[in-house]
N, C-alpha and C. Protein backbone atom coordinates (compact mmCIF):
# COMPACT_ATOMS: atom_id res chain seq x y z
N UNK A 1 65.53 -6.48 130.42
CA UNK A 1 66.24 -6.09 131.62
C UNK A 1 66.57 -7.35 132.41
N UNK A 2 68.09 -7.31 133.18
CA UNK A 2 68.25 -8.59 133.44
C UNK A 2 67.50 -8.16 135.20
N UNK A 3 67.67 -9.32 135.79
CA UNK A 3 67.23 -9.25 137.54
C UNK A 3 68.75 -9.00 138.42
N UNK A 4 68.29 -8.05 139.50
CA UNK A 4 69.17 -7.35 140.39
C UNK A 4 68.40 -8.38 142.14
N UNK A 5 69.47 -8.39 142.29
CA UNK A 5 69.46 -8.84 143.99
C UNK A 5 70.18 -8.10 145.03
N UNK A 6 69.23 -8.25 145.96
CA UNK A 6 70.03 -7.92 147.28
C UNK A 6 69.37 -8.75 148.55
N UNK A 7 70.18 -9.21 149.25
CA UNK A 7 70.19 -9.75 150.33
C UNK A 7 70.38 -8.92 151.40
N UNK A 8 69.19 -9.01 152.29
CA UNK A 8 68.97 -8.34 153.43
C UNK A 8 68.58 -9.38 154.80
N UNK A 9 68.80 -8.65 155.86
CA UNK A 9 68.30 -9.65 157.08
C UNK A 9 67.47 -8.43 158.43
N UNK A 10 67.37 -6.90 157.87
CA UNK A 10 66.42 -6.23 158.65
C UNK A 10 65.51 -5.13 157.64
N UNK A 11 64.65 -4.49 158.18
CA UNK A 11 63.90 -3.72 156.98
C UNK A 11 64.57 -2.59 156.06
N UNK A 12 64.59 -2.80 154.67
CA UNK A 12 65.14 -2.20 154.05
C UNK A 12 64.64 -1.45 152.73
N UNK A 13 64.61 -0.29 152.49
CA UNK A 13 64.27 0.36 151.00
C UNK A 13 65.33 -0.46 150.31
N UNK A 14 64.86 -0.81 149.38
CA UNK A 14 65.39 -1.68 148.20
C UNK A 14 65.75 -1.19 146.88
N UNK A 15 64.77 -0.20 146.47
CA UNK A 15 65.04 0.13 145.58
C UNK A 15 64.14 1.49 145.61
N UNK A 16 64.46 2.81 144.58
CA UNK A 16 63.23 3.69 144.48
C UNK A 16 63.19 4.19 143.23
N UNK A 17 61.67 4.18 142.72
CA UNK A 17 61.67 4.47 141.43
C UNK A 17 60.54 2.96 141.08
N UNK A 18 60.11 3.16 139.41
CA UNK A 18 60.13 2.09 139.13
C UNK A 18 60.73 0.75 138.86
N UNK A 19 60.16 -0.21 139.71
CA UNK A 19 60.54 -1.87 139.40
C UNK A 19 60.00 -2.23 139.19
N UNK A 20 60.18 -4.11 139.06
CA UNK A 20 59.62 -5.04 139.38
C UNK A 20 60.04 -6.13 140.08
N UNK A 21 59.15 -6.64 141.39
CA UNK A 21 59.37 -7.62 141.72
C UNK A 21 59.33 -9.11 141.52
N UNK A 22 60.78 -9.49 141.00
CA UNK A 22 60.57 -10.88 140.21
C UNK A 22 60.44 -12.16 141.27
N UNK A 23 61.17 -12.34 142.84
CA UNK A 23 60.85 -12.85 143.66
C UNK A 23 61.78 -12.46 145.11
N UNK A 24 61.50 -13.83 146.28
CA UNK A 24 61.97 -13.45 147.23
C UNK A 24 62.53 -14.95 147.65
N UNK A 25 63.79 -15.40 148.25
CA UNK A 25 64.11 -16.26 148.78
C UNK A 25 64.33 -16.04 149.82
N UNK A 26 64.15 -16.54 150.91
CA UNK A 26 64.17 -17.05 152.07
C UNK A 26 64.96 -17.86 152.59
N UNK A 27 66.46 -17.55 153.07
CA UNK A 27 67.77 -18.33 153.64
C UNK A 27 67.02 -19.11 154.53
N UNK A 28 66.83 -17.82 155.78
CA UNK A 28 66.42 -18.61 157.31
C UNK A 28 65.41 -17.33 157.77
N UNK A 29 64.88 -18.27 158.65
CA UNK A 29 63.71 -17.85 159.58
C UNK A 29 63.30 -18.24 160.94
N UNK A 30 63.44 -17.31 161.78
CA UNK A 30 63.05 -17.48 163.08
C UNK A 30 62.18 -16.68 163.90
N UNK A 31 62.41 -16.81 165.49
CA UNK A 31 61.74 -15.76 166.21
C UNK A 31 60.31 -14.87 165.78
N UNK A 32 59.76 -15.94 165.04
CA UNK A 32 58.39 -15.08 164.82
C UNK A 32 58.50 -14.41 163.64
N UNK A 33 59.51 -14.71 162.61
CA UNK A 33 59.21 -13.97 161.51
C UNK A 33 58.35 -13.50 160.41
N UNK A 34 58.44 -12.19 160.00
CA UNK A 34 57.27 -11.57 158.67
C UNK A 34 57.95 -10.86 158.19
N UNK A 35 57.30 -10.45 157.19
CA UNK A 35 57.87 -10.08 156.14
C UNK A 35 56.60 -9.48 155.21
N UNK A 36 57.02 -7.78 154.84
CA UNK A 36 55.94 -6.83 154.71
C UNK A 36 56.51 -6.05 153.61
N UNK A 37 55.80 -6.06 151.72
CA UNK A 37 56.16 -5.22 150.92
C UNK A 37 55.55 -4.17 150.44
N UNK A 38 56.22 -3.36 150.57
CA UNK A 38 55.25 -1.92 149.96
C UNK A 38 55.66 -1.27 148.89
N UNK A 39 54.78 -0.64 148.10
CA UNK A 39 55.35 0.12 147.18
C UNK A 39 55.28 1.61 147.23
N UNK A 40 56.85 1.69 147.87
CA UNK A 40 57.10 2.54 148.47
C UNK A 40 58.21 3.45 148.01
N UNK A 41 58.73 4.53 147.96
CA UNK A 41 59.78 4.75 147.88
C UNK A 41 60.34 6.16 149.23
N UNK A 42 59.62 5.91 149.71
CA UNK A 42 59.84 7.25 150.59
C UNK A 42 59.92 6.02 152.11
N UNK A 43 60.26 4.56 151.91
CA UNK A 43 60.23 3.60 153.65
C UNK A 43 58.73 4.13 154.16
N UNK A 44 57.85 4.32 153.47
CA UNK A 44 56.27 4.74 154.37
C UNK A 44 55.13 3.12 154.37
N UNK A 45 54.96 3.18 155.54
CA UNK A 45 54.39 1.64 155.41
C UNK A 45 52.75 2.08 155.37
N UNK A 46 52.61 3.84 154.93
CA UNK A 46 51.22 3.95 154.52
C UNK A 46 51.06 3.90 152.56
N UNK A 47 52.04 3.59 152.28
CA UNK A 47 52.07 3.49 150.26
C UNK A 47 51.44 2.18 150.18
N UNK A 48 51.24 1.51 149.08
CA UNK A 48 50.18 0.45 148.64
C UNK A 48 51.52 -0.54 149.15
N UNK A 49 50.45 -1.60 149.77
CA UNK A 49 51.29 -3.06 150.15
C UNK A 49 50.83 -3.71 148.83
N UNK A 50 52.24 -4.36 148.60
CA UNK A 50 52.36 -4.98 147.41
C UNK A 50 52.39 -6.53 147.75
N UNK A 51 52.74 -7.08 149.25
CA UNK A 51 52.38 -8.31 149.75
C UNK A 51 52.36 -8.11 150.94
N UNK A 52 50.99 -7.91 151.55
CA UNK A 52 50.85 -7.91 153.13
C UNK A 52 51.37 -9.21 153.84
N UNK A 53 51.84 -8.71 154.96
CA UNK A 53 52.09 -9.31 156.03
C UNK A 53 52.23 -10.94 155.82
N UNK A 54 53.29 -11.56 155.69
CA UNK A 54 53.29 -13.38 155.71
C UNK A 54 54.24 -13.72 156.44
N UNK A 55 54.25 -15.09 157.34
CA UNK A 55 55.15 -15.92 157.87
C UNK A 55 55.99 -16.68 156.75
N UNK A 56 57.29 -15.89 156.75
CA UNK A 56 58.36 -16.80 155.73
C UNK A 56 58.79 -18.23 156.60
N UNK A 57 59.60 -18.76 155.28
CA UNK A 57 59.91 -19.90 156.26
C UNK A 57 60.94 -20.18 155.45
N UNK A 58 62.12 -21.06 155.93
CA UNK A 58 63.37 -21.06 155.84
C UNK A 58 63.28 -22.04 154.86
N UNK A 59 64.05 -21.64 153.40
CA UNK A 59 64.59 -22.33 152.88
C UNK A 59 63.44 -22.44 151.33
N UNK A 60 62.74 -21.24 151.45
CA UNK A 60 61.86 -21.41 150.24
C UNK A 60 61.82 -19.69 149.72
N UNK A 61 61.63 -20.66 147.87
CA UNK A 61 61.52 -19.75 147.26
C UNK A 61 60.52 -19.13 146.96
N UNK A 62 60.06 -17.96 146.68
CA UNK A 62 58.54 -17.60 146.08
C UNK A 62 58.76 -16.49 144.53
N UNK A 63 58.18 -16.94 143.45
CA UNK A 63 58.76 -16.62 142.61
C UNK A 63 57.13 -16.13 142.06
N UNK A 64 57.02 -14.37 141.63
CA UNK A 64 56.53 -14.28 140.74
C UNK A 64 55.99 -14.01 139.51
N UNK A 65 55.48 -14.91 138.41
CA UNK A 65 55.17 -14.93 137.27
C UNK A 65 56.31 -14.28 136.47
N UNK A 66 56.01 -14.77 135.07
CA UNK A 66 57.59 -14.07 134.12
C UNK A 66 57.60 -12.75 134.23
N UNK A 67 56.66 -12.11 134.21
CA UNK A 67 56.26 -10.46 134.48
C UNK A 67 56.89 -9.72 135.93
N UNK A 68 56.74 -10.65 136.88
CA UNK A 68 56.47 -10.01 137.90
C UNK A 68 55.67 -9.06 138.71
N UNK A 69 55.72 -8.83 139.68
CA UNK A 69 54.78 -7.63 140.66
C UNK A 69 55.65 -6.32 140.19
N UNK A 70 54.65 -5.44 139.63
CA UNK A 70 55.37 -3.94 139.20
C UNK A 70 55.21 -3.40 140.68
N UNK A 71 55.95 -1.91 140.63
CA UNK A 71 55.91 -1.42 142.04
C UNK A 71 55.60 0.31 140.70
N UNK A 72 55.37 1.10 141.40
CA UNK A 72 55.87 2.32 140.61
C UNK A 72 56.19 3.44 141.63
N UNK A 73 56.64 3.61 142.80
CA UNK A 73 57.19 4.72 143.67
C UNK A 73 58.26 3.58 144.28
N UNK A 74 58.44 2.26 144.08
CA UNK A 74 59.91 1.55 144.80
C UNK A 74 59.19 0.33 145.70
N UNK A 75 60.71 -0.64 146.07
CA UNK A 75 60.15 -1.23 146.77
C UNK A 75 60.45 -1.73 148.73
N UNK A 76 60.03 -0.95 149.19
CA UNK A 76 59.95 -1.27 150.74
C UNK A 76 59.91 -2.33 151.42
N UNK A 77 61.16 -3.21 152.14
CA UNK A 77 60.58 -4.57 152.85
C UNK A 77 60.48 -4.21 154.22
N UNK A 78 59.87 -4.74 154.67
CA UNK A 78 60.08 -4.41 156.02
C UNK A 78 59.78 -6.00 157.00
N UNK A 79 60.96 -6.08 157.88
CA UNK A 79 61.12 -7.50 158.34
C UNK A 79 60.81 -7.37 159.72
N UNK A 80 60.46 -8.57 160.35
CA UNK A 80 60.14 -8.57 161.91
C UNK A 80 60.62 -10.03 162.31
N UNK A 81 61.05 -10.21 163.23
CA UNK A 81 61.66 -11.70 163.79
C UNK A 81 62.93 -11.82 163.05
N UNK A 82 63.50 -12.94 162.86
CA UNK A 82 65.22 -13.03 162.06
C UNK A 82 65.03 -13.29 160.67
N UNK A 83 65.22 -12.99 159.70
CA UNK A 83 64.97 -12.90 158.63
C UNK A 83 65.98 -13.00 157.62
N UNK A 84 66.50 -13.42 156.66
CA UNK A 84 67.23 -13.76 156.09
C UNK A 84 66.70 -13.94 154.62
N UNK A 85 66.85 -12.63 153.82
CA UNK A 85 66.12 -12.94 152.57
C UNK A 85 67.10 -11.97 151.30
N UNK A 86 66.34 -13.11 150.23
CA UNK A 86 67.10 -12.31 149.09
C UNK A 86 66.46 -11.70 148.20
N UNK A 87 65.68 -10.47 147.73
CA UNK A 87 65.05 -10.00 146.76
C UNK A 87 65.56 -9.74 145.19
N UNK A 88 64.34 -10.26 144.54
CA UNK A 88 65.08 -10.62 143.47
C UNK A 88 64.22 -9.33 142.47
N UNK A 89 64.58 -8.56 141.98
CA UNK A 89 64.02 -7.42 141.29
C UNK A 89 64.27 -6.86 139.73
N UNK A 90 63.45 -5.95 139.57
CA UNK A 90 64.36 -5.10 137.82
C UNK A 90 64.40 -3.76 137.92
């Protein structure tokens, strides 16, 4: 399966169903930004966090492993401060 992107800059369902998360880039960052993933498919920020709560920072990538982070109900971001990111998924 090849990798799907989308670029977002406020909290967004991403996808629902099974994925995987292959990574996340980070354009820009301000005003106190975070950045919160769940595996979610219903936007519920009570489904399993798949990466709690982190301060992004502008201009970096975070990439993981050839496998990636599986999700199996979807994947939920949810952003706070200015945020500017690109999720990189399957």
């Amino acid at each position: 399966m090849s990798a799907i992107y989308k670029s977002i800059s406020a909290t967004n369902q991403i996808k629902v169903g099974f994925t995987v998360l292959k990574g996340i880039f980070i354009s820009s960052a301000s005003s106190t930004p975070t950045i919160t993933v769940y595996d979610s498919g219903t936007a519920d920020t009570n489904d399993p966090t798949i990466l709690a709560v982190f301060t992004p920072a502008a201009a970096t990538n975070h990439t993981f492993t050839a496998n990636g982070i599986t999700a199996s109900k979807g994947l939920y971001v949810v952003i706070s401060g200015t945020v500017v990111a690109t999720i990189i998924y399957e």
